[in-house]
Every structure is written in structure tokens, then in C-alpha cells.
Protein backbone atom coordinates (compact mmCIF):
# COMPACT_ATOMS: atom_id res chain seq x y z
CA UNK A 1 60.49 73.76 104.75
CA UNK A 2 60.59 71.41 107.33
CA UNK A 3 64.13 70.41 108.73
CA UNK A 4 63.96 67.03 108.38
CA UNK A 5 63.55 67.52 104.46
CA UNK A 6 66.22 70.28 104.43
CA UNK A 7 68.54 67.80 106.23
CA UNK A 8 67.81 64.93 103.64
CA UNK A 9 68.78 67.27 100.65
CA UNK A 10 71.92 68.12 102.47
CA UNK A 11 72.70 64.55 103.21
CA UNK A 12 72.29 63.35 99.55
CA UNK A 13 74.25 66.49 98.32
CA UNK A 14 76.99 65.14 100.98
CA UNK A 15 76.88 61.43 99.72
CA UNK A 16 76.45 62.03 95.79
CA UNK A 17 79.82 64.67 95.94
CA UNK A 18 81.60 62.28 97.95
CA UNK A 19 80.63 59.26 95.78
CA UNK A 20 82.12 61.16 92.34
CA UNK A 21 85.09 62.23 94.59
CA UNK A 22 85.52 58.68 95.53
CA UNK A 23 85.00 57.48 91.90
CA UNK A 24 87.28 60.21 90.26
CA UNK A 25 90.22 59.11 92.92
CA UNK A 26 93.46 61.24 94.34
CA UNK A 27 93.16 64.85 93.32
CA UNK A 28 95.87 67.08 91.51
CA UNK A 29 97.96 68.41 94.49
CA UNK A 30 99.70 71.60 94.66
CA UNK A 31 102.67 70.53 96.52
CA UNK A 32 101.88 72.52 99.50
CA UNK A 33 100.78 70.72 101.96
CA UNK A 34 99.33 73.79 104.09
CA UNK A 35 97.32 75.12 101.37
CA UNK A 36 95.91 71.07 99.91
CA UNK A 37 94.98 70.85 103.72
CA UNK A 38 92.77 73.49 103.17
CA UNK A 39 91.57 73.04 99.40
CA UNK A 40 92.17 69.08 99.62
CA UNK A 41 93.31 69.73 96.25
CA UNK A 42 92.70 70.28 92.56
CA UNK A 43 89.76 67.88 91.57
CA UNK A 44 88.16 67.90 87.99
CA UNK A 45 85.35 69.83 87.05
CA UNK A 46 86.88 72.62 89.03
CA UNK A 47 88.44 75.89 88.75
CA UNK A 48 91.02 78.20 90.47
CA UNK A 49 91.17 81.48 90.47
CA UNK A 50 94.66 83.01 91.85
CA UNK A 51 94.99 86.57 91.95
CA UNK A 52 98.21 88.87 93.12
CA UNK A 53 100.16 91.67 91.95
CA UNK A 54 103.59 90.82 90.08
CA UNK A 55 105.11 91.84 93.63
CA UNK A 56 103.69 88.77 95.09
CA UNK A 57 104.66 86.48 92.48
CA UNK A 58 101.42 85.46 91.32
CA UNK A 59 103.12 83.90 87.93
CA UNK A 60 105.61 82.63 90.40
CA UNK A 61 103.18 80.74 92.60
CA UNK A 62 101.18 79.45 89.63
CA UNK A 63 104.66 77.74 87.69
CA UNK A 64 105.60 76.39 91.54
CA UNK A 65 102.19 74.65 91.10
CA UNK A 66 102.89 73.50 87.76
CA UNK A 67 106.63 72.57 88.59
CA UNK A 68 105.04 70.49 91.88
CA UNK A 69 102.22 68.30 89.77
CA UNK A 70 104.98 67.86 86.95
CA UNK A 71 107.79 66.71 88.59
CA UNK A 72 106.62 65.49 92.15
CA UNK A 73 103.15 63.83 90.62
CA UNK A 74 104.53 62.65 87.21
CA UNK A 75 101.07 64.26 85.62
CA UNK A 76 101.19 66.03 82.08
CA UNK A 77 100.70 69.93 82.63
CA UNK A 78 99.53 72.48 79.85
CA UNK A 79 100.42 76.43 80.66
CA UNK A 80 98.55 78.86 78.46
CA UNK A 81 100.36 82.00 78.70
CA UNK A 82 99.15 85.33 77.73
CA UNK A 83 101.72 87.97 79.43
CA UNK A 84 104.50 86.01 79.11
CA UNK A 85 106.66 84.12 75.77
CA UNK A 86 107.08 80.30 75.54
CA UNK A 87 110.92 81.05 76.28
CA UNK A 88 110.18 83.39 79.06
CA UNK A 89 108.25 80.77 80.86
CA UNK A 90 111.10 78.31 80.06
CA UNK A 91 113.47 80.46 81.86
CA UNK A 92 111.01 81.05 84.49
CA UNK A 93 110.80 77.29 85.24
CA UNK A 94 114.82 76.61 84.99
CA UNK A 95 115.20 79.02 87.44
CA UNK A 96 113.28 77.69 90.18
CA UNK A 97 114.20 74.01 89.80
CA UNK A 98 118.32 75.23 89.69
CA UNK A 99 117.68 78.17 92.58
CA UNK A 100 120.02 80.26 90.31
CA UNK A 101 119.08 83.97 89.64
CA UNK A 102 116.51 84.60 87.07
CA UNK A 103 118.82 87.65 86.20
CA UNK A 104 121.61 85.54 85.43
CA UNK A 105 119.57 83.06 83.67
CA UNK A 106 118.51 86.20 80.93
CA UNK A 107 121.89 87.84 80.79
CA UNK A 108 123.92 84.17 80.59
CA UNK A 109 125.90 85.18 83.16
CA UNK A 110 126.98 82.09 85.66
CA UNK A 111 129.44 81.42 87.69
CA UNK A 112 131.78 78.33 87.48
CA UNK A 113 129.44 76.29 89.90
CA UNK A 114 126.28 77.32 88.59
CA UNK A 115 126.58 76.23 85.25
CA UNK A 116 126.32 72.35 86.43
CA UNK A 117 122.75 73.15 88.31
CA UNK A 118 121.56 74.66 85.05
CA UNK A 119 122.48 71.94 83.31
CA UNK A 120 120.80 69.27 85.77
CA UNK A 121 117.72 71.54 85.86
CA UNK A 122 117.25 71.65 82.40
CA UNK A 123 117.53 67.65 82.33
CA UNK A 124 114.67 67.39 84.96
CA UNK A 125 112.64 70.35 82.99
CA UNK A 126 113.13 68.22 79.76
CA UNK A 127 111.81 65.14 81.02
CA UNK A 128 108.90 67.13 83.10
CA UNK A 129 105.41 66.32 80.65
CA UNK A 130 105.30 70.20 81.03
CA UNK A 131 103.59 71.56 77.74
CA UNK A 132 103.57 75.69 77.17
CA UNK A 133 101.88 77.79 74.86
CA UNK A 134 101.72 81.53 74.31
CA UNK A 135 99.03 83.05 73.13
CA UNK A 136 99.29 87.39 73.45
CA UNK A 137 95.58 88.22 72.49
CA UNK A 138 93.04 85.51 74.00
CA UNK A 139 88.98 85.92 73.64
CA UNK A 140 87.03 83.26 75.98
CA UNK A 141 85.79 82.05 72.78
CA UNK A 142 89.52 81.06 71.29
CA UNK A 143 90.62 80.04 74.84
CA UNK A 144 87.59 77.48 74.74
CA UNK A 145 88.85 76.18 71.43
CA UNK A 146 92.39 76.19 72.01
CA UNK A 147 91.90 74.61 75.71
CA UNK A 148 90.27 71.34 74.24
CA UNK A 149 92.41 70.86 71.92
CA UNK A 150 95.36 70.73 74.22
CA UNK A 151 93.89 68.17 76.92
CA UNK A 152 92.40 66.24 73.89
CA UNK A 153 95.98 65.74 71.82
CA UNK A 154 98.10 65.69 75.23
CA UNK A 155 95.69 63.93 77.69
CA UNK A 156 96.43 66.92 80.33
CA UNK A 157 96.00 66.60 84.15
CA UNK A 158 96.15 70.14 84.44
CA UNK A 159 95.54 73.15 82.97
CA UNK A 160 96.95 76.40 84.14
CA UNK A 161 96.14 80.02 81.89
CA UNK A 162 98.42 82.66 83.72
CA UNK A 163 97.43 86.18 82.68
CA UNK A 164 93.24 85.79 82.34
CA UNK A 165 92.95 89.37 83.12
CA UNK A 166 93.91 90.19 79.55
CA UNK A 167 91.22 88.09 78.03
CA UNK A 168 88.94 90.19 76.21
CA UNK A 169 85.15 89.50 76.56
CA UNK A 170 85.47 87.76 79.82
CA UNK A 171 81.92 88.93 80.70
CA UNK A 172 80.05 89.03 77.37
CA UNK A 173 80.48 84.60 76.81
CA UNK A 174 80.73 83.49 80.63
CA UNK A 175 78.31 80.42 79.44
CA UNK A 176 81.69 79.01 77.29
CA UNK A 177 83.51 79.28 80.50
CA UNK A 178 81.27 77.47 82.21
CA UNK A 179 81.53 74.69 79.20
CA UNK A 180 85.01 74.48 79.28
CA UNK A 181 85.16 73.99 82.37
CA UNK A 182 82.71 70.75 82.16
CA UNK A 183 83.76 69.88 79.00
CA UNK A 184 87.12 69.09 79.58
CA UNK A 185 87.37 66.85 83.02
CA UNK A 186 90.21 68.85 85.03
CA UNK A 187 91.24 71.00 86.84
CA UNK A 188 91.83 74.75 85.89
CA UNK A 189 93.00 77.13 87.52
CA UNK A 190 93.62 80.82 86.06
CA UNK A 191 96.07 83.81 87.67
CA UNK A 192 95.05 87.04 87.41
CA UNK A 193 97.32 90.13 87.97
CA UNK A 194 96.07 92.60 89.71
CA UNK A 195 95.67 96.11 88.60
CA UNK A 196 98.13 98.57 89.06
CA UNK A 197 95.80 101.26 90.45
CA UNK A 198 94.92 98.24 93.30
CA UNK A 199 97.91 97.62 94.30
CA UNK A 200 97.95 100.50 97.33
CA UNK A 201 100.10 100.41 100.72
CA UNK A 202 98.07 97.36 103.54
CA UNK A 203 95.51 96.49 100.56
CA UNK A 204 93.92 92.92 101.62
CA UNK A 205 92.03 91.65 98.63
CA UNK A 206 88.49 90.19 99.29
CA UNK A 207 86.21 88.59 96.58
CA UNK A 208 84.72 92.06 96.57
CA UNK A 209 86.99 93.31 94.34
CA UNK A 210 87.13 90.83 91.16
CA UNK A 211 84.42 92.68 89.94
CA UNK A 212 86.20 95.69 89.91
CA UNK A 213 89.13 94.16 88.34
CA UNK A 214 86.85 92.81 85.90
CA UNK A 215 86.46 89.37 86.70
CA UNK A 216 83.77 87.12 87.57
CA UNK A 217 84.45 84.25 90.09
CA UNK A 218 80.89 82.39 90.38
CA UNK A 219 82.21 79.22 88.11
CA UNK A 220 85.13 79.01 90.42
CA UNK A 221 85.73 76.45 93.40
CA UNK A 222 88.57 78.46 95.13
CA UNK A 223 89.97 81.63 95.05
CA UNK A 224 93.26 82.22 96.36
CA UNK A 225 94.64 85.97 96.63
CA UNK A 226 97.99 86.14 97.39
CA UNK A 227 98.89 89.48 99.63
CA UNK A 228 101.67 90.73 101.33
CA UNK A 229 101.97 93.60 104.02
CA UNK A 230 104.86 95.45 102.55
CA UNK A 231 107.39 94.72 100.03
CA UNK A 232 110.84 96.19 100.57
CA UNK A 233 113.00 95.64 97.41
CA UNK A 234 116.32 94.19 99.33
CA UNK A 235 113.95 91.82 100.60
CA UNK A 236 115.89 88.18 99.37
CA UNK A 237 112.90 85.95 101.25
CA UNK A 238 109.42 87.27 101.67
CA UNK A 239 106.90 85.92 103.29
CA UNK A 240 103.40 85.93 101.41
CA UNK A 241 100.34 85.56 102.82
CA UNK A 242 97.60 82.97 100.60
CA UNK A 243 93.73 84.25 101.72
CA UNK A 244 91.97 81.10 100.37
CA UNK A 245 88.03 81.07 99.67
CA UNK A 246 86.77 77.71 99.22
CA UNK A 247 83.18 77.78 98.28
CA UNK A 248 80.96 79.51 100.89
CA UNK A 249 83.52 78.88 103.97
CA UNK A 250 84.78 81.48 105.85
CA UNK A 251 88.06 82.83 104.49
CA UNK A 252 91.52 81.31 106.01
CA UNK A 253 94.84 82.40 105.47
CA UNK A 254 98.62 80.33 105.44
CA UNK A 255 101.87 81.81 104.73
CA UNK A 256 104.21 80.86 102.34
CA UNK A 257 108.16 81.36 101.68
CA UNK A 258 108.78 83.85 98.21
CA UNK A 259 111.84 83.65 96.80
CA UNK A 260 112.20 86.32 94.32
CA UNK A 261 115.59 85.72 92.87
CA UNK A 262 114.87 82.67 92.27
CA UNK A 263 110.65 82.87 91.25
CA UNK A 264 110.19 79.84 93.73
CA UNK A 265 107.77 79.70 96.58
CA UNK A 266 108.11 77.30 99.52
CA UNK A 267 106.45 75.96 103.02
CA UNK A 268 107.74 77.86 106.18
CA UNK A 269 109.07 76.43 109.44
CA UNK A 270 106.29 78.66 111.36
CA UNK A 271 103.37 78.34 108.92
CA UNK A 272 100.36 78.66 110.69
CA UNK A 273 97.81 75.98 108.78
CA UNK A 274 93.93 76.32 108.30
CA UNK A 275 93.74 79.61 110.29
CA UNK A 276 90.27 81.22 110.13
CA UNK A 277 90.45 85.21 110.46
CA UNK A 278 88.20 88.17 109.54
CA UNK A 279 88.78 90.72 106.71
């Protein structure tokens, strides 16, 4: 092919994304600003795949997210749980917007000044268009059904399904993925925990490995594994590491803040931002 026609393909590829981009309007945001510099956020028609062991917080980072778009972004957010109950979640989320103990939280044990922040978090939870849903044994068949129906009845601006990696059948019906996913008209993004038996000493995740973990990534837009180096348990702050994929870019890497007590993520004073490296 000659590269004047190659370059004219390109060019209208360019022009017709940027046209629905420009049509479709701002993006869902994460609320990061080091990582939406990267991804330029969460745009419809596309899906997220976030993968990390429970170490790294994976459900952590994915209810920061949802906590962000909620609260910061006034937009209506639908979690579809399958590891975790409605009421776990619910603690999950009052613990990161009152930075008190998860612990705590579970055993209803507060001190004298913390029982005021719970009570103001659970006011700004309330009024949050946050909308959560359990579901313990999912099939990609069920989570099609049960998807549309919730952006349909709720008119959601995001939808977030923590736990894919216990979906049975992910494999055997990828086409209904691939439906819901154009069928609906936002965003998605799923978190996967990773195996057990991956989760070994200075293990970087690489796109490599979904297979192995059973998961297929070619409907997704990003993929974003979150790693860290070594986890000590006295640890109170940790500092996680987000490798981001973005279509067929090169990989690139920005750190975030964990807060494990509290299930909260944040920006760091020394994040470095949009840093290419090599796996």
C-alpha cells in the first residue's frame, strides 16, 4: 500500500474518533488526575479492565473510582458485586469518605470523636446516586441481562462489576460481552483479583498473563494492573504502583497513595505522571 493511502485511512480514523468524542462531550473521570492524564478518562463504548491482588486494594481502587464520579462528578454509579455483600460494600464506602478504620466500622467500635465523621459520611454516602447490587454466582449471559436493566431503570453513568474473575463462562459467550458493552452507552470497567498462586515476591503483571488468569482483554480500552514491590503488614501508607495499557501504546506507570485502614487511595506529593518504562 502506498503511504499516501495508508496516511488518509489514519487521518479519517483520527477525525471520525475525535468527532464522536467531541459529540459525546466530557468523559467520566476517575478523580486522579495522574492516571485521566494518561487514559483522558472513562468515555462510553469503553471498557476497563483493573486487575490486583486483595494486597493492592484492587476493590479499594475500584470504590475510590466510584466514590470520585459519585460525589465529585454528581453522576449516578451502579456497582455489581460478586465477592463482596451489598452491606459489605456499604461499609467499604463509609470508610473511605470518614477515614475511620474499616475494623472499627465492622466491630462498632468508635471512639467519642469518630462517631460524628461516621455520621457526616453516611449523610454524603446517602445523598451519593451510588446504586449496589450483589450478585454471588454471575454467568456473562445473566451479567448482560442484569447490566441493562440497571442503566435502563437508573440512567447510569457508570458501571463498575468488581470480582469478574468469578464469572463463569467468561470465554465460551465473549460475543455478549462485546454487546453489552455497545449496547449500553458507558463506560465499564471490571476488577479482577488476581490469583493466589500469582501473587509471588517482585511479580510485575503484563497483559501476558490475563490469559492465564483466565481472562480475555481484546474488548477492553485500558488495562490497569495495580502492583506493588513488597507489602509489609505494619505498613499504614503504601505506595502502589498503576501499569496502565491504553490500546496499543507502550505501557506507563504512576504511583498512587494506599491507605489500607482506611480502603482509600490518593495522589502523592512525588508522583511521577505519564512515565514510559519497559517490563
Amino acid at each position: 500500500m502506498k503511504i499516501s493511502t495508508s496516511v488518509e485511512k489514519v487521518m479519517k480514523g483520527i477525525k471520525d474518533t475525535y468527532a464522536v468524542k467531541k459529540e459525546i462531550g466530557s468523559p467520566v473521570v476517575s478523580g486522579f488526575p495522574s492516571l485521566d492524564k494518561i487514559i483522558t478518562g472513562f468515555y462510553p463504548w469503553s471498557l476497563t479492565l483493573i486487575a490486583g491482588s486483595i494486597d493492592t486494594g484492587e476493590t479499594s481502587f475500584c470504590l475510590s473510582v466510584a466514590r470520585n464520579v459519585a460525589l465529585s462528578q454528581k453522576k449516578k454509579v451502579a456497582i455489581v458485586s460478586i465477592q463482596y455483600s451489598i452491606r459489605d460494600i456499604t461499609f467499604f464506602l463509609l470508610s473511605q469518605q470518614g477515614r475511620i478504620a474499616i475494623d472499627k466500622i465492622y466491630n462498632c467500635f468508635l471512639y467519642k470523636d469518630e462517631w460524628p465523621r461516621l455520621e457526616n459520611a453516611s449523610s454524603e454516602i446517602s445523598k451519593a446516586h451510588i446504586f449496589i447490587y450483589d450478585y454471588p454466582f454471575l454467568t456473562i449471559e445473566r451479567l448482560w441481562k442484569i447490566s441493562r436493566n440497571i442503566v435502563k431503570e437508573n440512567r447510569i453513568d457508570l458501571l463498575i462489576v468488581d470480582g469478574f474473575q468469578h464469572i463463569n463462562n467468561k470465554f465460551d459467550h465473549l460475543w455478549l460481552l462485546h454487546r453489552l458493552i455497545n449496547e449500553i452507552h458507558i463506560p465499564i470497567i471490571f476488577g479482577i483479583n488476581i490469583p493466589s498462586q500469582y501473587r509471588r515476591k517482585n511479580f510485575r503483571p503484563n497483559l501476558s498473563d490475563l490469559k492465564k488468569w483466565g481472562i480475555d482483554n481484546s474488548h477492553s480500552e485500558n488495562v490497569i494492573f495495580l502492583y506493588q514491590e513488597s507489602i509489609c503488614k505494619f505498613d499504614l501508607n503504601r505506595i502502589v504502583e498503576l501499569i496502565i495499557y491504553k490500546g496499543a501504546q507502550p505501557p506507563k506507570k504512576v504511583k498512587l497513595e494506599f491507605i489500607p485502614e482506611y480502603m482509600i487511595f490518593k495522589e502523592t506529593q512525588s508522583t511521577p505522571i505519564c512515565k514510559k518504562f519497559r517490563l
